[in-house]
C-alpha atoms as a PDB file:
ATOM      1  CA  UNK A   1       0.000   0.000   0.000  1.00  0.00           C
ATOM      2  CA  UNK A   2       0.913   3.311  -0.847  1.00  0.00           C
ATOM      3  CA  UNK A   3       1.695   5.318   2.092  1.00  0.00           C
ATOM      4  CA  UNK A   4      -0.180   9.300   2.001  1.00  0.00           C
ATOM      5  CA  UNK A   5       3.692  11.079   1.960  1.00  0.00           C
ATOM      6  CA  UNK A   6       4.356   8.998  -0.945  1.00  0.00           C
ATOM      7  CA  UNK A   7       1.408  10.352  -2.871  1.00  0.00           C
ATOM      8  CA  UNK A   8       2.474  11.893  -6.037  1.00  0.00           C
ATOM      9  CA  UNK A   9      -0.096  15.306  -7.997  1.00  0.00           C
ATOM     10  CA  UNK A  10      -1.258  12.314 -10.373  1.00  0.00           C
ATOM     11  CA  UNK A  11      -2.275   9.329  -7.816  1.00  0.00           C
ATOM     12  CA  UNK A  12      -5.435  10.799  -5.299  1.00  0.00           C
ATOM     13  CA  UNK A  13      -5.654   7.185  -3.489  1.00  0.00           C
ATOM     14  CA  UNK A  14      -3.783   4.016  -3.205  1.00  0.00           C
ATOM     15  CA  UNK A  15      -6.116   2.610  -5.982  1.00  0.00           C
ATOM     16  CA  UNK A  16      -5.512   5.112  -8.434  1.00  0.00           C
ATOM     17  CA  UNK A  17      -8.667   7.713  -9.054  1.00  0.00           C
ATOM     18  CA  UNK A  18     -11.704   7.511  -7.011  1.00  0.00           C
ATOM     19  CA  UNK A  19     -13.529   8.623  -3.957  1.00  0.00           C
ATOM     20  CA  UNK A  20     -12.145   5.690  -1.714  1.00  0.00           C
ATOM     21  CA  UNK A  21     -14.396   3.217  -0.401  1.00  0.00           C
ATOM     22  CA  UNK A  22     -18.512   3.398  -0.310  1.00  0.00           C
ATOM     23  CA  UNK A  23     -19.765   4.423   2.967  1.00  0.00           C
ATOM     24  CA  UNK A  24     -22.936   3.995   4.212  1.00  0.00           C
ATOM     25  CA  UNK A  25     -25.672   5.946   2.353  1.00  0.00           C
ATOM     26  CA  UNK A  26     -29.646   6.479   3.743  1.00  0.00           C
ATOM     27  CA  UNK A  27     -31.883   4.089   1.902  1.00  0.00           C
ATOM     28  CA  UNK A  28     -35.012   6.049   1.910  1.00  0.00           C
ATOM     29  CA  UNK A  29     -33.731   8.807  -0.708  1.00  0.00           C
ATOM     30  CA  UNK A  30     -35.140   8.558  -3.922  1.00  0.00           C
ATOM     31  CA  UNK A  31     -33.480   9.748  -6.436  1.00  0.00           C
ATOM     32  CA  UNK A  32     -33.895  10.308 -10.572  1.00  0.00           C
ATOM     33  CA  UNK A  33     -30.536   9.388 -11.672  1.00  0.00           C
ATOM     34  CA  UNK A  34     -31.030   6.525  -9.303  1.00  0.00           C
ATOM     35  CA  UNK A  35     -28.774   6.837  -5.993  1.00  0.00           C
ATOM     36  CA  UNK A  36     -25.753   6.041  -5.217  1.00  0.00           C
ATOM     37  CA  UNK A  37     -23.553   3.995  -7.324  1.00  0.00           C
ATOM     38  CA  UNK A  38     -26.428   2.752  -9.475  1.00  0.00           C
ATOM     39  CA  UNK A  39     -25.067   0.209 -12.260  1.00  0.00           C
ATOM     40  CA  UNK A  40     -28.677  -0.686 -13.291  1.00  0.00           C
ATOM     41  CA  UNK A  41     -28.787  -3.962 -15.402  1.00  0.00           C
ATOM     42  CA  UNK A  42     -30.675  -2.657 -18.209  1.00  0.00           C
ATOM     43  CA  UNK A  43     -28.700   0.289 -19.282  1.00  0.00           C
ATOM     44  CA  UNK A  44     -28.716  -0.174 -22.578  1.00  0.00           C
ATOM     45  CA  UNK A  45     -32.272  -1.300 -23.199  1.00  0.00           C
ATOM     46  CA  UNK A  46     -33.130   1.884 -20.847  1.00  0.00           C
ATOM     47  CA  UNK A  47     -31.382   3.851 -22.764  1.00  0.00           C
ATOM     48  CA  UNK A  48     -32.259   2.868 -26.207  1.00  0.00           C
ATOM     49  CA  UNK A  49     -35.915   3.613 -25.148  1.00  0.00           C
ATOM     50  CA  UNK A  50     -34.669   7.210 -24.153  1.00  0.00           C
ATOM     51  CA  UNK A  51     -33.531   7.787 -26.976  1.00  0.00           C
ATOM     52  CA  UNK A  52     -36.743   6.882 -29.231  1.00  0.00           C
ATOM     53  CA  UNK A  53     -38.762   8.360 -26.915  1.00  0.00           C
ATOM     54  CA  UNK A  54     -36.755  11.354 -27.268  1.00  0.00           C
ATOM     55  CA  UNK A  55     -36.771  11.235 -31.401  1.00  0.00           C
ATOM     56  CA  UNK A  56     -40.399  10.000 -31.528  1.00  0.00           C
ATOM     57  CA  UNK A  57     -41.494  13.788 -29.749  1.00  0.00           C
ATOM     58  CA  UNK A  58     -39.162  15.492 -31.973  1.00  0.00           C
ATOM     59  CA  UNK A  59     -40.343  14.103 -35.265  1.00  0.00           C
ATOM     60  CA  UNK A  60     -44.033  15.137 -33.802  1.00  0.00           C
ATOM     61  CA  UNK A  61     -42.916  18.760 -32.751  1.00  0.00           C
ATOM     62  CA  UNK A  62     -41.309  19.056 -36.314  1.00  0.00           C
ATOM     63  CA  UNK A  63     -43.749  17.977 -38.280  1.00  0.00           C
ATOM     64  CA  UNK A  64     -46.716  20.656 -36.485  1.00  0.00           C
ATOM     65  CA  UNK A  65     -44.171  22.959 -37.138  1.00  0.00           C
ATOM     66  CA  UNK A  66     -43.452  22.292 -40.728  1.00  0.00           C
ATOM     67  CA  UNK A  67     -47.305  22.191 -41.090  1.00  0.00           C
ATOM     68  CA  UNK A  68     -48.102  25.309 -39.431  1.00  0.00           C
ATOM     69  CA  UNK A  69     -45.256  27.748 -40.632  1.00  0.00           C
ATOM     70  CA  UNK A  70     -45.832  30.492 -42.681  1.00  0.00           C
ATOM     71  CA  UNK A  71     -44.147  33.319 -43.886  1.00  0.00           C
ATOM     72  CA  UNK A  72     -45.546  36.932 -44.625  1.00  0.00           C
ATOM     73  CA  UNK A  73     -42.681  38.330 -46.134  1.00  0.00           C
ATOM     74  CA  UNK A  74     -41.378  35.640 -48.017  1.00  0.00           C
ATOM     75  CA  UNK A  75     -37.341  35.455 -48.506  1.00  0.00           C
ATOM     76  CA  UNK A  76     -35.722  36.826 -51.644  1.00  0.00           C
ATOM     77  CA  UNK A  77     -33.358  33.362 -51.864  1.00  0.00           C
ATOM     78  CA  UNK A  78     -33.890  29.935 -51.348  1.00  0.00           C
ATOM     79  CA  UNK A  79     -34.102  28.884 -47.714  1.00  0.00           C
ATOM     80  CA  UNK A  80     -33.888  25.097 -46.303  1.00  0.00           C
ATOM     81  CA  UNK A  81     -37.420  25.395 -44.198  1.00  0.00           C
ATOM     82  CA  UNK A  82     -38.805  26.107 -48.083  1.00  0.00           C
ATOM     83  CA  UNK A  83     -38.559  22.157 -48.440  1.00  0.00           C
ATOM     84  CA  UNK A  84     -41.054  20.911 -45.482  1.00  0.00           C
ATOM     85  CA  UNK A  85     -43.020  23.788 -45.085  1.00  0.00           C
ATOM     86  CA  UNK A  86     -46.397  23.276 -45.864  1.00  0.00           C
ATOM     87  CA  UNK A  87     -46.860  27.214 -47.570  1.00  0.00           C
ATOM     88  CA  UNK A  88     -43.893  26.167 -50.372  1.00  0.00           C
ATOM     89  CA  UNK A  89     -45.314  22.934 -50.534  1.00  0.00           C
ATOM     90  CA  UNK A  90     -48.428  24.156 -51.379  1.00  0.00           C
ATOM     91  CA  UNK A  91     -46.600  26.694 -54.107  1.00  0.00           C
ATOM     92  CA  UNK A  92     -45.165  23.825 -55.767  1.00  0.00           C
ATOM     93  CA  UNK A  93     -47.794  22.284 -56.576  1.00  0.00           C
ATOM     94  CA  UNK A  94     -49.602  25.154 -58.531  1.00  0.00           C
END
């Protein structure tokens, strides 16, 4: 064991980085990210339905917006919203 005078800048604890051993913690504290030291199982499968969760409510946000944007002035040079808007949609097909 490494002995605390023989500690170098680099090396925080005897076992290299960390916050030394896990101490006793309350078990009645919830918590959203899950507590302490949480390793959950089912990270990936938790966080693969994040993540489609996530793009599911941003395909629905885009597409009210696409549907519901207009313009009143409308711009003097080809813009990239001018592809899913509905208004230049519309335009096109007249």
């Amino acid at each position: 064991m490494v002995r605390p005078e023989h500690w170098s800048i680099i090396h925080h604890s005897p076992r290299g980085q960390g916050g030394g051993a896990r101490y006793p913690y309350p078990k009645h504290v919830w918590s959203p990210a899950g507590g302490w030291w949480t390793r959950p199982a089912n990270w990936a499968s938790n966080t693969a339905i994040t993540v489609t969760g996530i793009l599911v409510i941003a395909y629905g946000v885009w597409s009210v917006s696409a549907e519901r944007e207009t313009r009143h002035v409308l711009p003097d040079r080809p813009i990239p919203s001018m592809l899913w808007a509905k208004q230049f949609r519309e335009q096109r097909k007249e």
